[in-house]
Protein backbone atom coordinates (compact mmCIF):
# COMPACT_ATOMS: atom_id res chain seq x y z
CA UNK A 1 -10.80 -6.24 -15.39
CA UNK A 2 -10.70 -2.88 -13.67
CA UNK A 3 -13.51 -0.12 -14.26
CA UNK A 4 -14.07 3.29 -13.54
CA UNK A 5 -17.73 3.55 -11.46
CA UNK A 6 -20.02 6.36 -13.59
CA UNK A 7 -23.12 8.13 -12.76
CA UNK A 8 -26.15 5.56 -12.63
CA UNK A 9 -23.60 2.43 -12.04
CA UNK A 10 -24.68 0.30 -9.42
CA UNK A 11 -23.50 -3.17 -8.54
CA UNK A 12 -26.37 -4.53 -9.36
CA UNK A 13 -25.91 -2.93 -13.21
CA UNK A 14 -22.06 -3.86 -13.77
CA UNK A 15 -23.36 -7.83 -12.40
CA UNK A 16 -25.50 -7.92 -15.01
CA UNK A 17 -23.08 -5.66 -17.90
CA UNK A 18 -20.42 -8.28 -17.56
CA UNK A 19 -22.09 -11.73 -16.63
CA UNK A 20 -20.73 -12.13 -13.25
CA UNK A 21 -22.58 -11.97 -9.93
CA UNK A 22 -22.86 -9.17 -7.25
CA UNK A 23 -21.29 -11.54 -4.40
CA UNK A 24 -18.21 -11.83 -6.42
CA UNK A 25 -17.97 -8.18 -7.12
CA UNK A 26 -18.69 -7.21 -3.75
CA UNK A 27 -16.15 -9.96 -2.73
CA UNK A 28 -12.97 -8.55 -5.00
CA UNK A 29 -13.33 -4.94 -3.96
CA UNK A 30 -14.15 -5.33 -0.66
CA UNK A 31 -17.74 -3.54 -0.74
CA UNK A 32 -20.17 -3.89 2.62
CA UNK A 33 -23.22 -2.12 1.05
CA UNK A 34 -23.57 -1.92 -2.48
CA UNK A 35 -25.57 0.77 -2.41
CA UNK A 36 -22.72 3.01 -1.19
CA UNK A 37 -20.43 2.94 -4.49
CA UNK A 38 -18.18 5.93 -5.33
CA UNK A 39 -18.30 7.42 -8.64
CA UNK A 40 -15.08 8.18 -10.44
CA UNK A 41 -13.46 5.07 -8.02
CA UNK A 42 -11.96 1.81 -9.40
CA UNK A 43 -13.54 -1.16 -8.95
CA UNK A 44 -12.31 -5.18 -10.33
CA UNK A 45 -14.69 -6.73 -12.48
CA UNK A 46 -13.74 -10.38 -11.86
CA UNK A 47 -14.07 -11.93 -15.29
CA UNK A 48 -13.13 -15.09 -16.40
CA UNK A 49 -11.48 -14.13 -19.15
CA UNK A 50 -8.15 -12.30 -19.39
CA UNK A 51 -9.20 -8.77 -21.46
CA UNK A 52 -7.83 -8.70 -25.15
CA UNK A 53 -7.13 -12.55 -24.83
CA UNK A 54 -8.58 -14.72 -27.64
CA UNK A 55 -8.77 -17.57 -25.44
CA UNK A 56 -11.00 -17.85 -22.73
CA UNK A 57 -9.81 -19.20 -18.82
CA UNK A 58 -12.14 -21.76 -19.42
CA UNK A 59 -13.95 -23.47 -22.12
CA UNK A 60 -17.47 -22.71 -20.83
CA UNK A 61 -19.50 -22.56 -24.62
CA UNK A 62 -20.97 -25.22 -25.49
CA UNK A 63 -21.34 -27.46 -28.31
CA UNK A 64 -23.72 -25.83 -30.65
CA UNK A 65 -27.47 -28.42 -29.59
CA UNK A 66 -29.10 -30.80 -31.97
CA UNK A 67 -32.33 -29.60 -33.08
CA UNK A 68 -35.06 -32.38 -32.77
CA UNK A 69 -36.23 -33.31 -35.62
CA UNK A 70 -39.14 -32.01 -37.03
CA UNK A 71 -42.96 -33.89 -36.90
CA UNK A 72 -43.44 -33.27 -40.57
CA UNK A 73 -39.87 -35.00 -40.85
CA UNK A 74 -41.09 -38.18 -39.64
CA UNK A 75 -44.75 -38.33 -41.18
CA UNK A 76 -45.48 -40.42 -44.17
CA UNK A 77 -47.21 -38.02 -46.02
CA UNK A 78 -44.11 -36.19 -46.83
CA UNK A 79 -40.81 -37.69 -47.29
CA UNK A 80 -38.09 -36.70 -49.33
CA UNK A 81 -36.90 -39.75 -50.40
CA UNK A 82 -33.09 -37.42 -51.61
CA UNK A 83 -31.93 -36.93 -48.38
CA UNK A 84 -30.34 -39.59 -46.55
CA UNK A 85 -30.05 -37.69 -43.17
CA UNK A 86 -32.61 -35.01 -42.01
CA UNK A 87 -31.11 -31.21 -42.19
CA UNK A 88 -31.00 -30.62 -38.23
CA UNK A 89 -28.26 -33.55 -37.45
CA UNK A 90 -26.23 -32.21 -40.51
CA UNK A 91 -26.01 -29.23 -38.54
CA UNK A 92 -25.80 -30.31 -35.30
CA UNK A 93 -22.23 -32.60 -36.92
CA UNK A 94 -20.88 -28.96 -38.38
CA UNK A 95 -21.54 -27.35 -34.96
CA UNK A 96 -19.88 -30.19 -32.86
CA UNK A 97 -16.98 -30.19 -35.15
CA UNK A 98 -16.33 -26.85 -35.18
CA UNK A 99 -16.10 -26.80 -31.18
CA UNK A 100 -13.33 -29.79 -31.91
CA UNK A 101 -11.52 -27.99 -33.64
CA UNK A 102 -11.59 -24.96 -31.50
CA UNK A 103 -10.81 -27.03 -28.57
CA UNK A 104 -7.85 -28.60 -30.53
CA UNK A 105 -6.05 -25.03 -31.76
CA UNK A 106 -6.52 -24.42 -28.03
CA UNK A 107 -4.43 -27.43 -27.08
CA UNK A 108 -1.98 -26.76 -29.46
CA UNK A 109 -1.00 -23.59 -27.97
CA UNK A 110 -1.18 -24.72 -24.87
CA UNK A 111 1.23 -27.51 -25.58
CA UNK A 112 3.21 -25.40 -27.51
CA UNK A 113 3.70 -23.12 -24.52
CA UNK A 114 4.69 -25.95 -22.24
CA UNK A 115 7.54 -26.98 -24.34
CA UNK A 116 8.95 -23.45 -25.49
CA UNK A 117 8.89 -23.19 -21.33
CA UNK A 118 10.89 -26.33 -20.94
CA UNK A 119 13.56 -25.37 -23.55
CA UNK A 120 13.91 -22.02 -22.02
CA UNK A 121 14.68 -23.57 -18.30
CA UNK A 122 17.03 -26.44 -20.12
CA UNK A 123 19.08 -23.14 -21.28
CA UNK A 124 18.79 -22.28 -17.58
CA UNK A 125 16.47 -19.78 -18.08
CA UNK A 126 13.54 -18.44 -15.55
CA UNK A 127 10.34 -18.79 -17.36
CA UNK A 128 7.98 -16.30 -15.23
CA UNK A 129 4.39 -17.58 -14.47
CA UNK A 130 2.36 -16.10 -11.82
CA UNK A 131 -0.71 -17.49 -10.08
CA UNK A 132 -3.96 -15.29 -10.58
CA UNK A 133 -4.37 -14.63 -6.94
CA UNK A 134 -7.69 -13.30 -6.92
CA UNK A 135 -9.51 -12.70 -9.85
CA UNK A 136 -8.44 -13.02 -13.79
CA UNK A 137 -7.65 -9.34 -13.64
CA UNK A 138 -6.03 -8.89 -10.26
CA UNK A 139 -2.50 -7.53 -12.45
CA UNK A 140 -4.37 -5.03 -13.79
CA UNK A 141 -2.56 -1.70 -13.12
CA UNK A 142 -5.69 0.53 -12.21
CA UNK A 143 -7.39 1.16 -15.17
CA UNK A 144 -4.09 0.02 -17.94
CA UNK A 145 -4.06 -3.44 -18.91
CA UNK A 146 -0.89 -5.16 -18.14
CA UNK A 147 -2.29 -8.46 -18.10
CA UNK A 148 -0.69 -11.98 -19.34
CA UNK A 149 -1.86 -14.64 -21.20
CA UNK A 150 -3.07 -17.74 -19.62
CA UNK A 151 -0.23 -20.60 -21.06
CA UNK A 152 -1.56 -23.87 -18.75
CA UNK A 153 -3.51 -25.47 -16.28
CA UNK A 154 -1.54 -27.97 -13.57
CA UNK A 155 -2.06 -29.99 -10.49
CA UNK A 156 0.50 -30.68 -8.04
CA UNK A 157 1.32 -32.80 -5.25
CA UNK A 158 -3.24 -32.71 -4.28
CA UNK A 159 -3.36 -28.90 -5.02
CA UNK A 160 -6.52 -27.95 -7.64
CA UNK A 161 -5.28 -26.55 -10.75
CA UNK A 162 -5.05 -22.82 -10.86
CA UNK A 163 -4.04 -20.20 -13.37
CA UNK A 164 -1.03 -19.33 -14.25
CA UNK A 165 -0.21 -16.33 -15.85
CA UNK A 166 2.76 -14.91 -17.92
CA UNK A 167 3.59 -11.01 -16.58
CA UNK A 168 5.37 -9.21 -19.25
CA UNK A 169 8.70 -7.78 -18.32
CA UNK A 170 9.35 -3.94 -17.63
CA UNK A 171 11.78 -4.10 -20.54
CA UNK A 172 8.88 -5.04 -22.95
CA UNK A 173 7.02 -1.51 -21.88
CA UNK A 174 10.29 0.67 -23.32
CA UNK A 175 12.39 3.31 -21.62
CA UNK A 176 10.16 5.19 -20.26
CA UNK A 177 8.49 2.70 -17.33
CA UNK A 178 9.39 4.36 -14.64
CA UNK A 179 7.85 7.62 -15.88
CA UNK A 180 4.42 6.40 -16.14
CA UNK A 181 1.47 7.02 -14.33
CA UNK A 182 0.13 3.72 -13.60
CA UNK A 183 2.38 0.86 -11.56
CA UNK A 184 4.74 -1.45 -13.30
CA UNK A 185 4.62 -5.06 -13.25
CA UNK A 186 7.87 -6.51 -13.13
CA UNK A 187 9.14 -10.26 -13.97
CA UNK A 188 9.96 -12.06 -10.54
CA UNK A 189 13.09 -12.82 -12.11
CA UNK A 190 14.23 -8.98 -12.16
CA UNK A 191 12.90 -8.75 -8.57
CA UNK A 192 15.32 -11.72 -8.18
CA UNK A 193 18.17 -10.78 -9.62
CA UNK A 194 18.11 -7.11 -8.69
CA UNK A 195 18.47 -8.01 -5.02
CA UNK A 196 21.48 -10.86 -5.81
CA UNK A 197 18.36 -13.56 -4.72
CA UNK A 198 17.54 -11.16 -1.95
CA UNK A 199 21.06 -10.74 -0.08
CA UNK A 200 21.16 -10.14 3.53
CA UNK A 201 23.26 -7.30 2.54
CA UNK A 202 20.30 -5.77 0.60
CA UNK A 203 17.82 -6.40 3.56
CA UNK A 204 17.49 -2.71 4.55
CA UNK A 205 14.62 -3.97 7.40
CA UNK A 206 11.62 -5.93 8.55
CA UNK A 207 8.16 -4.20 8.29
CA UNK A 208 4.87 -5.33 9.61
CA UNK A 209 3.73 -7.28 6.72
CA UNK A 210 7.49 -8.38 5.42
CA UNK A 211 11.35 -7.72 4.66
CA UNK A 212 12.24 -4.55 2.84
CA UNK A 213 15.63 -4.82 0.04
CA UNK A 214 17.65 -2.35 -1.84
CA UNK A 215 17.61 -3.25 -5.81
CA UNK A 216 18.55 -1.10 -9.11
CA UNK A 217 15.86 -1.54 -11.29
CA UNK A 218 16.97 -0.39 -14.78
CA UNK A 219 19.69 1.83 -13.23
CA UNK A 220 16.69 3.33 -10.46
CA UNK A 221 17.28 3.04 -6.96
CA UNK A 222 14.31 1.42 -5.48
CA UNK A 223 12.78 -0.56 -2.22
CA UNK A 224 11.03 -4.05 -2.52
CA UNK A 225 8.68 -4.84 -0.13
CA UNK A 226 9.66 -9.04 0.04
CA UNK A 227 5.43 -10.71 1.69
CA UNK A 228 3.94 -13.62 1.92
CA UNK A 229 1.19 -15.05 -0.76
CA UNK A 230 -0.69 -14.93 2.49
CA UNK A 231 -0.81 -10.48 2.92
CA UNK A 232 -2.94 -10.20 0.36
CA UNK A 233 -5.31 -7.67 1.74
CA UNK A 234 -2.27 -5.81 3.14
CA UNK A 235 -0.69 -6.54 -0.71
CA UNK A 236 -4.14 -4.68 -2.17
CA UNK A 237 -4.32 -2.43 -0.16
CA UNK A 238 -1.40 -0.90 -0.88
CA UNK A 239 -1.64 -0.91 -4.46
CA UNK A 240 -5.57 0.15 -4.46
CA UNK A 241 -4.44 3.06 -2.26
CA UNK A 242 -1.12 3.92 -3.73
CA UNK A 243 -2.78 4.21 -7.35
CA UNK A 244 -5.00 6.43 -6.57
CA UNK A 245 -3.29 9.20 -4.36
CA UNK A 246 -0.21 11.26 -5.10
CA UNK A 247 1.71 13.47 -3.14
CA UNK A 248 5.04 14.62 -2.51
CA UNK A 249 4.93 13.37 1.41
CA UNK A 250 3.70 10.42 0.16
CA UNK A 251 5.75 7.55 -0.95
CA UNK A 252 5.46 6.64 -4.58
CA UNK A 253 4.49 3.15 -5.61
CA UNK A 254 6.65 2.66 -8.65
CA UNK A 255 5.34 -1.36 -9.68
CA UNK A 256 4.70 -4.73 -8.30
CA UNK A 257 5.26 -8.54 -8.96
CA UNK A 258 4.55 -11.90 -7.75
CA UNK A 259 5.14 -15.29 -7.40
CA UNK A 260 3.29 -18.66 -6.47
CA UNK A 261 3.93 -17.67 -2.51
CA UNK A 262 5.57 -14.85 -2.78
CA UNK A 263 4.12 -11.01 -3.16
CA UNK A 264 6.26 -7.53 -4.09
CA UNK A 265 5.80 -4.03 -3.76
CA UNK A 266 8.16 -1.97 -5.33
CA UNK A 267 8.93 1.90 -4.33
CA UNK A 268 10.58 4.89 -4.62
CA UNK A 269 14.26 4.96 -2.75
CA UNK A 270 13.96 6.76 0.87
CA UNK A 271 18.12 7.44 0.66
CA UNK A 272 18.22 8.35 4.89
CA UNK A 273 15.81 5.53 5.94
CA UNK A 274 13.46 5.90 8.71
CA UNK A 275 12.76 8.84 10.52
CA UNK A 276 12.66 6.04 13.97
CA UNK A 277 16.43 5.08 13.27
CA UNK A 278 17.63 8.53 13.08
CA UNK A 279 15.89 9.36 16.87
CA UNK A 280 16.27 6.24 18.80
CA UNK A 281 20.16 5.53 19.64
CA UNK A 282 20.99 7.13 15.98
CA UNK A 283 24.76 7.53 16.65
CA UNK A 284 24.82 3.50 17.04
CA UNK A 285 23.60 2.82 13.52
CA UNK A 286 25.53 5.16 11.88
CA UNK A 287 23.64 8.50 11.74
CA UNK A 288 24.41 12.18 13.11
CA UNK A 289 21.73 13.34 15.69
CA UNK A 290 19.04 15.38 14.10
CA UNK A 291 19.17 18.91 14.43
CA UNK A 292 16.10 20.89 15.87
CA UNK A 293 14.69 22.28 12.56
CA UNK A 294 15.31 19.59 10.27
CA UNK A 295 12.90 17.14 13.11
CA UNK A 296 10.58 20.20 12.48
CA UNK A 297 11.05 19.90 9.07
CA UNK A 298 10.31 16.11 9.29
CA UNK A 299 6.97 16.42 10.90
CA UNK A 300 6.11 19.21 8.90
CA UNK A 301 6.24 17.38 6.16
CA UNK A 302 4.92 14.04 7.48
CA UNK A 303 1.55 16.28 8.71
CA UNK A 304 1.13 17.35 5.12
CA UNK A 305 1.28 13.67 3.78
CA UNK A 306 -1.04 12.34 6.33
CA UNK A 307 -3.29 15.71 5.85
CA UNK A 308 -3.70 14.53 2.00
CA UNK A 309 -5.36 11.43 2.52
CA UNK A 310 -7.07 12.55 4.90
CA UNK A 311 -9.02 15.61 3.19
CA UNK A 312 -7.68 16.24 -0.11
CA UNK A 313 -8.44 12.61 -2.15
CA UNK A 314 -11.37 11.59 -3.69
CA UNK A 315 -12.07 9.40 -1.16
CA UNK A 316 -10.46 9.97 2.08
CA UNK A 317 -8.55 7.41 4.15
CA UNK A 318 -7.46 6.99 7.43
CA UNK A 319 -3.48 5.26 7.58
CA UNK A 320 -3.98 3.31 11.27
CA UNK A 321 -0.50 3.01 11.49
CA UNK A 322 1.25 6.58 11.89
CA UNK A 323 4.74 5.76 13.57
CA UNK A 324 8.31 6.79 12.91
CA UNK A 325 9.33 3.62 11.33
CA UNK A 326 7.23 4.49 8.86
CA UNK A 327 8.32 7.84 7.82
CA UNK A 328 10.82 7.74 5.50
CA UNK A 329 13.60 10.10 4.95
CA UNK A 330 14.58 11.12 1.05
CA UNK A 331 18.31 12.01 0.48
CA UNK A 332 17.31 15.77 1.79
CA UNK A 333 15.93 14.35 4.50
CA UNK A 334 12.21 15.17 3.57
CA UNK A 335 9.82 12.85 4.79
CA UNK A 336 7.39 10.67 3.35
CA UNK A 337 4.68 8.92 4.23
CA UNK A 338 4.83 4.63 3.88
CA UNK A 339 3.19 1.64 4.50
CA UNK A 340 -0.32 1.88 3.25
CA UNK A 341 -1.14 -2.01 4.12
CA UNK A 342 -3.72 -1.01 6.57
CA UNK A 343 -5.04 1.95 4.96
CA UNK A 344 -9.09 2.06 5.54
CA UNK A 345 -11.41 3.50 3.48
CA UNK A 346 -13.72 5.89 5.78
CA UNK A 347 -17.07 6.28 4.83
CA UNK A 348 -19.08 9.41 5.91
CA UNK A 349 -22.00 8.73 8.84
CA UNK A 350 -24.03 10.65 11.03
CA UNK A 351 -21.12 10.98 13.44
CA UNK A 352 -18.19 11.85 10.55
CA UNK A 353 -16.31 10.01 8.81
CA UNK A 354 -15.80 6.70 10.29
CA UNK A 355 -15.21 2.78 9.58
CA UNK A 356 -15.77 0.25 12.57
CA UNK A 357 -12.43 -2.41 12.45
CA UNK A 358 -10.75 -5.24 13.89
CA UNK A 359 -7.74 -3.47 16.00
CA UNK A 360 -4.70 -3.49 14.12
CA UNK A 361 -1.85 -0.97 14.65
CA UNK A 362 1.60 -0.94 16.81
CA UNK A 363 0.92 -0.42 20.97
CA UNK A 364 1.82 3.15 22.14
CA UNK A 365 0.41 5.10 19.04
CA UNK A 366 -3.20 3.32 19.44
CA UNK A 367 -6.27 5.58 20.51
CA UNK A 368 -7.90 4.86 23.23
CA UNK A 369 -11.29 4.79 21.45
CA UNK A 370 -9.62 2.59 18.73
CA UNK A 371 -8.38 0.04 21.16
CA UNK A 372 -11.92 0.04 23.29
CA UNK A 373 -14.69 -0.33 20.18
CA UNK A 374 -12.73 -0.37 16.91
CA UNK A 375 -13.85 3.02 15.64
CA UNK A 376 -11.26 3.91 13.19
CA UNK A 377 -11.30 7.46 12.29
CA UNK A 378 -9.05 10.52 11.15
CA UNK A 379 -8.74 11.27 14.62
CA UNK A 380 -6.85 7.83 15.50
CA UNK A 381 -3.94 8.99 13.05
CA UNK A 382 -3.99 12.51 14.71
CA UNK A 383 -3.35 9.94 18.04
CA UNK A 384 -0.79 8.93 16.63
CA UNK A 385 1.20 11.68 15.11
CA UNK A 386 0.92 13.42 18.71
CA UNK A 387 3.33 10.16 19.80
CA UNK A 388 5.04 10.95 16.91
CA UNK A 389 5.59 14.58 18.38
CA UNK A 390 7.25 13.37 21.65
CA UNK A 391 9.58 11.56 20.36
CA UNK A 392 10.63 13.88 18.21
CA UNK A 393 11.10 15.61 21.27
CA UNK A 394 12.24 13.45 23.69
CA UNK A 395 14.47 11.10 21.15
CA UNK A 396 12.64 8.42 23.30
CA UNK A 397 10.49 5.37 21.81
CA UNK A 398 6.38 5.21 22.06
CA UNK A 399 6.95 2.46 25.04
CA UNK A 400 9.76 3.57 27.06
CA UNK A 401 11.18 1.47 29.97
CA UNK A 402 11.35 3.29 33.41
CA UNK A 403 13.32 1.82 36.37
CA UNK A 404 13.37 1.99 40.29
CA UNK A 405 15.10 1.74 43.12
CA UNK A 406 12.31 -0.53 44.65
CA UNK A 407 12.13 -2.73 42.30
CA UNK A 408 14.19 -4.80 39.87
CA UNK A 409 12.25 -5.31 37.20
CA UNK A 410 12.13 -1.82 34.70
CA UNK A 411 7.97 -0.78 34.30
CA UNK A 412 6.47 -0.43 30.49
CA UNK A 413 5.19 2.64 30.52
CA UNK A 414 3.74 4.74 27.14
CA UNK A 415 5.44 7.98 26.11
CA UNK A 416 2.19 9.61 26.26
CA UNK A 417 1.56 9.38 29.87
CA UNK A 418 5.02 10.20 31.01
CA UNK A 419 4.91 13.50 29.07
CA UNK A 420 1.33 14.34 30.48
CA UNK A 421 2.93 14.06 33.81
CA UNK A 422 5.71 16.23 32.81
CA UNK A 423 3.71 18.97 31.22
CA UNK A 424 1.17 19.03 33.91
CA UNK A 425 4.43 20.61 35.99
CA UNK A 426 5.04 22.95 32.70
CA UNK A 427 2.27 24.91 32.44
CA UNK A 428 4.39 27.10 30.26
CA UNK A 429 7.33 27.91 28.50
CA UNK A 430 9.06 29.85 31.70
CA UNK A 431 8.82 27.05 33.44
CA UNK A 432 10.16 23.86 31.55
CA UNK A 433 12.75 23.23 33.90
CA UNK A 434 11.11 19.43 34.76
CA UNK A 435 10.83 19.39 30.92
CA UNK A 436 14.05 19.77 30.46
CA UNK A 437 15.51 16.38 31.58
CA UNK A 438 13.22 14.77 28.99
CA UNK A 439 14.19 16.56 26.06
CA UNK A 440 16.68 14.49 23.66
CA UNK A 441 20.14 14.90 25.00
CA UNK A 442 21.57 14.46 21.27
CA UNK A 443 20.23 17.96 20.49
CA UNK A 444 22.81 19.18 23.12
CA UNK A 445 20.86 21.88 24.02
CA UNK A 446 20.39 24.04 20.64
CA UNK A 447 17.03 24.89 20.62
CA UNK A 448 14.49 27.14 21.07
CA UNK A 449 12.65 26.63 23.99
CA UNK A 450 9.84 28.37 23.65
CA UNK A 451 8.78 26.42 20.10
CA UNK A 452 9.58 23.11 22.14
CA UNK A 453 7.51 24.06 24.87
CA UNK A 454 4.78 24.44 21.33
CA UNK A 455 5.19 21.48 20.09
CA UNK A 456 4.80 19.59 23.32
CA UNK A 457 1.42 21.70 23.76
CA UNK A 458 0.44 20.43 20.55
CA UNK A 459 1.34 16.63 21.25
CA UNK A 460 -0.66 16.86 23.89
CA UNK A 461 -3.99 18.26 22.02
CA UNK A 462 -3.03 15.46 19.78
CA UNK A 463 -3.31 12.73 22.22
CA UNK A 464 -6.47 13.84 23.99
CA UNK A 465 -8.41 11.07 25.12
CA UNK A 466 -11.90 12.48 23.58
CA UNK A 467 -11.09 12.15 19.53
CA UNK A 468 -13.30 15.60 19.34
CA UNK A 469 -11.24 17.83 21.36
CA UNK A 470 -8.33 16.70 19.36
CA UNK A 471 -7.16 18.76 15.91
CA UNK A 472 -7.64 17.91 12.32
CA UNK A 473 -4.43 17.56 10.55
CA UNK A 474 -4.85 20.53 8.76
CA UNK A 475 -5.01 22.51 12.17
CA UNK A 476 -1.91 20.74 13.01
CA UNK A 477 0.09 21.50 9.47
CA UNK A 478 -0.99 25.52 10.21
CA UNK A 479 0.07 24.97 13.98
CA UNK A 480 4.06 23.28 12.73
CA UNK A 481 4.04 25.79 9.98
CA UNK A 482 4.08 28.62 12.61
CA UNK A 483 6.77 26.60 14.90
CA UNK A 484 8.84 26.16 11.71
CA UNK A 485 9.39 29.35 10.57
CA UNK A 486 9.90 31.07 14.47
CA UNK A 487 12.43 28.29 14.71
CA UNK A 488 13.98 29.38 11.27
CA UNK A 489 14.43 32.77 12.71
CA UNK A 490 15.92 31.08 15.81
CA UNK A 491 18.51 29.49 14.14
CA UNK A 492 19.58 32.79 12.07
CA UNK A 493 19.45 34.55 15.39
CA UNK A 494 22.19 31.60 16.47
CA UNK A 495 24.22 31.49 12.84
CA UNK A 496 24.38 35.46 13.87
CA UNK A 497 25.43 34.98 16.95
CA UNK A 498 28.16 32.64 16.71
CA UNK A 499 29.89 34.67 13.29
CA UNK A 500 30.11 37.91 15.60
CA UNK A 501 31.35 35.28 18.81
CA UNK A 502 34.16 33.62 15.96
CA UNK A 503 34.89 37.06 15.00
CA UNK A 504 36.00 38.14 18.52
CA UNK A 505 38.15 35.28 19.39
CA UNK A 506 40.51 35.26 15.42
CA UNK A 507 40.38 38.97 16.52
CA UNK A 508 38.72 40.48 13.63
């Protein structure tokens, strides 16, 4: 089950509240020091009973014990010569009944389970059971009880049994699913059938942890995240994150399913895709080149997202994996931020907020101090949004291939260093002229050069090796906020420009 940590809750106190032990509590939520709990957070309980089930996972009371009998039962002095069997075995025989007959009600429903499943897939029917991946409440939607009933135990083909579990359908939670505050879980069959058994024409990409599909989930547009039973973590992550922080530049976790190998994620509808398809060789895939202040407009927006969970939750979190595939583009072309399966809790230290690792991430947005110790911090997404900068500028990818005459194989070389070089012959605005032949071609020139020449000054203070001398993202939302409204006036300086130069020429 899920619970809400209050003041004077320890591990140590909900171990002993609900019977379990610390390890496995510690084990479920992912806890290093249980004296550093969060009050107000979520944490699973992992039970071994499904909450509001009359049945428990497993039949772990036993039979009622036979009282020994009694010495004054057995002496000679006094025997009651009416009873033929001492008092304690009569009740011992009522309390061992009784469990019999528990245990066989508990059969029957099992049993009766098992066939109703069997006549439902004669009629060629999908009957839904899940395994409990975790923990009896792992479909628990953070804090709101969605959970199914356990119908049967099985072994197959040398597997131990597990759990299986029923999830209810959206259907069964009325109209109004999609409106509510907590995530949905959704039948596998809907998942199913909503992507025509996941269609390569519904395959909209391939992410780090899986395949991404278009489906229309009760008439909603929405994206299903298709991963392996064996992305768990990533598959928690997401949902522990995504429940608990909401934002507009965020995407919106809408529900989730599963299936015995199978795990799914399903989200809000990003209409335009990724912001990384619409920079790199966009005319090839279908897409008109982005205009200067809607790629402001972009990483405004992406800033703010990334800002949010960085400062403005509960408990703050650093993404470790900033990069224009995942920024997602609405149908107004507002961004979003996705892909929280990495998402790290940071916890605060004498030296800020900060969470030691394993390296994980995509090459050519990684900090340096990330890649060299591990130390993931705010800082390492500020890293990588200053990528994200140049190639918003540029329109080039984070490892970029350069060639030469002297040689025939093309180097691998990171954006980051060959726009150090070029801005170390920029030193300002007046003189971007070696500047110039890296900025993105598609933009055919229409923009203003001096809020470039900005944002490439910011990229840089982004991408500083030393995570100190590097901004917050709140200094960089204040620092695109000014470049987006000079480049606002910009373009109605242009719009003017060009009615009085159309004017001229039909001669009005």
């Amino acid at each position: 089950m899920s619970y809400v940590m209050r003041d004077g809750d320890s591990v140590e106190s909900l171990a002993s509240r609900f019977g379990v032990s610390m390890d496995s509590i510690e084990s479920v939520n992912g806890i290093d020091d249980p004296d550093n709990v969060t009050v107000g957070s979520l944490y699973y309980i992992p039970l071994d009973s499904v909450p509001g089930d009359p049945y428990p996972l497993k039949n772990t009371t036993p039979p009622a014990p036979v009282p020994a009998p009694s010495v004054d039962d057995f002496s000679g002095d006094r025997v009651d010569h009416k009873a033929h069997l001492p008092y304690g075995w009569i009740i011992g025989g009522l309390g061992v009944g009784l469990a019999l007959i528990i245990l066989s009600i508990f059969l029957c429903v099992c049993l009766r389970s098992e066939r109703n499943s069997h006549e439902k897939d004669a009629q060629g029917k999908v009957s839904h059971k899940f395994h409990i991946l975790r923990n009896p409440s792992f479909f628990c939607g953070s804090g709101r009880y969605i959970c199914g009933k356990v119908v049967e135990q099985k072994q197959t083909d040398g597997e131990s049994s597990h759990n299986q579990v029923t999830i209810p359908k959206v259907s069964s939670l009325g109209p109004d699913a999609f409106n509510m505050d907590k995530p949905v879980v959704f039948a596998y069959e809907d998942i199913f059938l909503s992507t025509d058994g996941f269609s390569d024409s519904n395959l909209l990409g391939h992410g780090t942890y899986g395949s991404v599909y278009y489906s229309r989930l009760h008439d909603q547009e929405v994206a299903i995240k298709r991963m392996t039973a064996t992305k768990t973590k990533e598959f928690m992550s997401e949902v522990k994150v995504l429940c608990k922080v909401h934002h507009a530049n965020l995407v919106e976790l809408i529900g989730y399913a599963a299936s015995h190998d199978e795990l799914f994620l399903v989200y809000e509808y990003a209409q335009k895709g990724s912001l990384r398809s619409h920079l790199h060789d966009p005319q090839n895939k279908g897409h008109s080149p982005l205009s200067w202040i809607m790629r402001v407009q972009i990483v405004l927006d992406a800033a703010r997202g990334i800002e949010y969970i960085h400062e403005h939750t509960r408990t703050h979190y650093v993404h470790r994996d900033i990069k224009t595939s995942n920024i997602l583009l609405d149908a107004s072309f507002r961004a979003k931020i996705s892909d929280f399966g990495l998402a790290k809790l940071v916890g605060i230290t004498n030296e800020g907020e900060v969470s030691t690792t394993k390296v994980v991430g995509t090459y050519g947005y990684l900090a340096p101090e990330y890649l060299s110790n591990g130390l993931a911090t705010t800082k390492i997404d500020v890293y990588a949004f200053g990528v994200v900068l140049f190639e918003i500028i540029t329109g080039k990818e984070a490892i970029i291939r350069t060639e030469h005459t002297f040689t025939k194989n093309p180097e691998r070389r990171s954006l980051v260093s060959v726009m150090l070089a070029v801005l170390r012959n920029s030193p300002d605005s007046m003189s971007m002229s070696s500047m110039k032949d890296y900025i993105d071609t598609n933009m055919m020139n229409l923009y203003p050069h001096d809020c470039v020449f900005k944002m490439a000054m910011l990229a840089k203070q982004c991408v500083e090796d030393d995570p100190i001398l590097r901004p917050d993202m709140k200094q960089v939302v204040i620092s695109l906020s000014q470049i987006f409204l000079s480049s606002v006036e910009w373009e109605a300086t242009l719009a003017g420009n060009s009615q009085v130069f159309s004017g001229l020429v039909q001669g009005r």
